[in-house]
Protein backbone atom coordinates (compact mmCIF):
# COMPACT_ATOMS: atom_id res chain seq x y z
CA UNK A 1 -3.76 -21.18 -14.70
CA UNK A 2 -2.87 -19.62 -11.39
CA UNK A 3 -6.02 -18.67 -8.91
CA UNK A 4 -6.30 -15.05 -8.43
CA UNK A 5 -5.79 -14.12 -4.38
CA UNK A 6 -9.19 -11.48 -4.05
CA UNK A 7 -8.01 -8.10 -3.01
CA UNK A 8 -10.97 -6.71 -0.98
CA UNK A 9 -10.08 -3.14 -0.59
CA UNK A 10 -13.04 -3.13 2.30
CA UNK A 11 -10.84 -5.97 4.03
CA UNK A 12 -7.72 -3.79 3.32
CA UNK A 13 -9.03 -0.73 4.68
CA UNK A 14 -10.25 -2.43 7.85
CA UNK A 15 -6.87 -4.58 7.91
CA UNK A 16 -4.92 -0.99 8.05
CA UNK A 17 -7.38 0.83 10.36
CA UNK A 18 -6.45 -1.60 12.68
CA UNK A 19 -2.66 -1.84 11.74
CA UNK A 20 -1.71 1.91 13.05
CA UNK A 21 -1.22 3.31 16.28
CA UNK A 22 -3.57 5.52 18.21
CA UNK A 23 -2.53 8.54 17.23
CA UNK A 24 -2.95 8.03 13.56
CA UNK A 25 -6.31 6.67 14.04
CA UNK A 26 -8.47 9.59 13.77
CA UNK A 27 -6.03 11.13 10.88
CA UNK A 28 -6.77 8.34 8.19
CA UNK A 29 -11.22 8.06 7.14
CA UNK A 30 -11.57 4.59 4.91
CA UNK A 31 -11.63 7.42 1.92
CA UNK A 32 -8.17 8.42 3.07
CA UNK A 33 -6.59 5.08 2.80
CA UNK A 34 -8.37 4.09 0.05
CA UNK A 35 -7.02 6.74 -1.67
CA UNK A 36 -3.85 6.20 -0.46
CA UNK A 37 -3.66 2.28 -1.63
CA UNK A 38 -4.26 3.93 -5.22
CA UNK A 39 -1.53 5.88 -5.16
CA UNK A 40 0.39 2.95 -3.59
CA UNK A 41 -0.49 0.52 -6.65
CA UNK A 42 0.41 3.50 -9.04
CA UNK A 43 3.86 3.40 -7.96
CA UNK A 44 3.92 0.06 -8.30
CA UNK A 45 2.19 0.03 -12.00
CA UNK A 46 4.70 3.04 -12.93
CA UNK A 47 7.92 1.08 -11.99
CA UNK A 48 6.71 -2.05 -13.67
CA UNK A 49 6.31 -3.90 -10.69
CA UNK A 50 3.04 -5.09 -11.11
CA UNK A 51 4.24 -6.85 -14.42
CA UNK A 52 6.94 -8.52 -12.49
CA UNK A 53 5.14 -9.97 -9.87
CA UNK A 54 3.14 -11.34 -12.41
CA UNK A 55 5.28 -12.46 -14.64
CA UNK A 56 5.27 -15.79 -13.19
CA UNK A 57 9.22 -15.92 -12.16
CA UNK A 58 9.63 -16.67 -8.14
CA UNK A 59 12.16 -13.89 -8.30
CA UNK A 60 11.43 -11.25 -5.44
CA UNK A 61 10.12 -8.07 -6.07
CA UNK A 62 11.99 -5.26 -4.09
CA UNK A 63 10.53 -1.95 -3.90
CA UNK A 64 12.54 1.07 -3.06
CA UNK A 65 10.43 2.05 0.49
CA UNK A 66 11.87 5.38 0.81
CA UNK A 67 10.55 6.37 -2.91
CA UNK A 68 7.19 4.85 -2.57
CA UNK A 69 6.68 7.03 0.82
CA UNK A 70 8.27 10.25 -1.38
CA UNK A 71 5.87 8.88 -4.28
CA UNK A 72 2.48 9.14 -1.90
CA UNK A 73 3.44 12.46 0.02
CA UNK A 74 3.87 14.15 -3.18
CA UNK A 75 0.88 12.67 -5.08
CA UNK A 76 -1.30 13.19 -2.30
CA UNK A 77 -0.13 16.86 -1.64
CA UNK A 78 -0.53 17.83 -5.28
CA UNK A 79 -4.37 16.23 -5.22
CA UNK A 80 -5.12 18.35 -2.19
CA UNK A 81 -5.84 15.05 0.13
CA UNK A 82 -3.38 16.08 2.66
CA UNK A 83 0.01 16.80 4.14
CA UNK A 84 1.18 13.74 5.35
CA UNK A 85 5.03 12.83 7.18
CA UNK A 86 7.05 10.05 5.86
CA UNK A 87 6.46 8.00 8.99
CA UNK A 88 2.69 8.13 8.99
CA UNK A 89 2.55 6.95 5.17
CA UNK A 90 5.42 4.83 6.14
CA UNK A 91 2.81 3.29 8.45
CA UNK A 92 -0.19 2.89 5.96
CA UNK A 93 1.94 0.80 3.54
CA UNK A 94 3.18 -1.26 6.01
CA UNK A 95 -0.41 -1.75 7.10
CA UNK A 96 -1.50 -2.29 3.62
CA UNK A 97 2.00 -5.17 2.84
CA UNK A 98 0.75 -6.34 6.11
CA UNK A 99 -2.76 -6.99 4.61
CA UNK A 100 -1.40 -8.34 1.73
CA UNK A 101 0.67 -11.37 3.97
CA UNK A 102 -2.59 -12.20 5.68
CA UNK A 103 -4.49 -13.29 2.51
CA UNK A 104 -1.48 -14.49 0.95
CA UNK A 105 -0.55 -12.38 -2.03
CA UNK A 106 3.24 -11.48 -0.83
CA UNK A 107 5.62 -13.71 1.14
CA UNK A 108 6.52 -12.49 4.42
CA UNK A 109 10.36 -11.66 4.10
């Protein structure tokens, strides 16, 4: 049985607080981006590719970036947590894939 890589969504937050630029600093709280990796990993459930990383196949998993961004934006907007631009979710989930490299749970393309 494969060993689980611990997600620490404490560790994640951090990892992305540190990830974006200046000017985005003040914009995202921990709640924020916590909230934000939620809606992140339900895209991911919702296109099934949670259950295909998992499957146990070394195929790659390729997400479509430009709909997860779309995804966010218009959950977030519809929950009342914010207006947000393409580029500055754009930058949270690269933060968050970023986070994800360091403690090994996706290859680094």
């Amino acid at each position: 049985m494969e060993e689980m890589i611990p997600y620490d969504d404490a560790e994640a937050v951090a990892f992305i607080q540190k990830y974006l630029p200046i000017d985005l600093k003040d914009k995202f709280g921990e709640d924020d981006i916590l909230y934000l990796i939620d809606l992140i990993y339900d895209f991911y459930e919702s296109r099934g590719l949670i259950d295909m990383a998992n499957d146990g196949e070394d195929e790659t998993v390729e997400v479509d970036m430009d709909e997860l961004v779309e995804y966010v934006i218009k959950n977030a907007q519809e929950d009342g947590v914010g207006k947000f631009t393409s580029d500055e979710i754009t930058q949270v989930v690269q933060g968050e894939i970023g986070y994800c490299e360091s403690i090994g749970m996706y290859e680094k393309e």
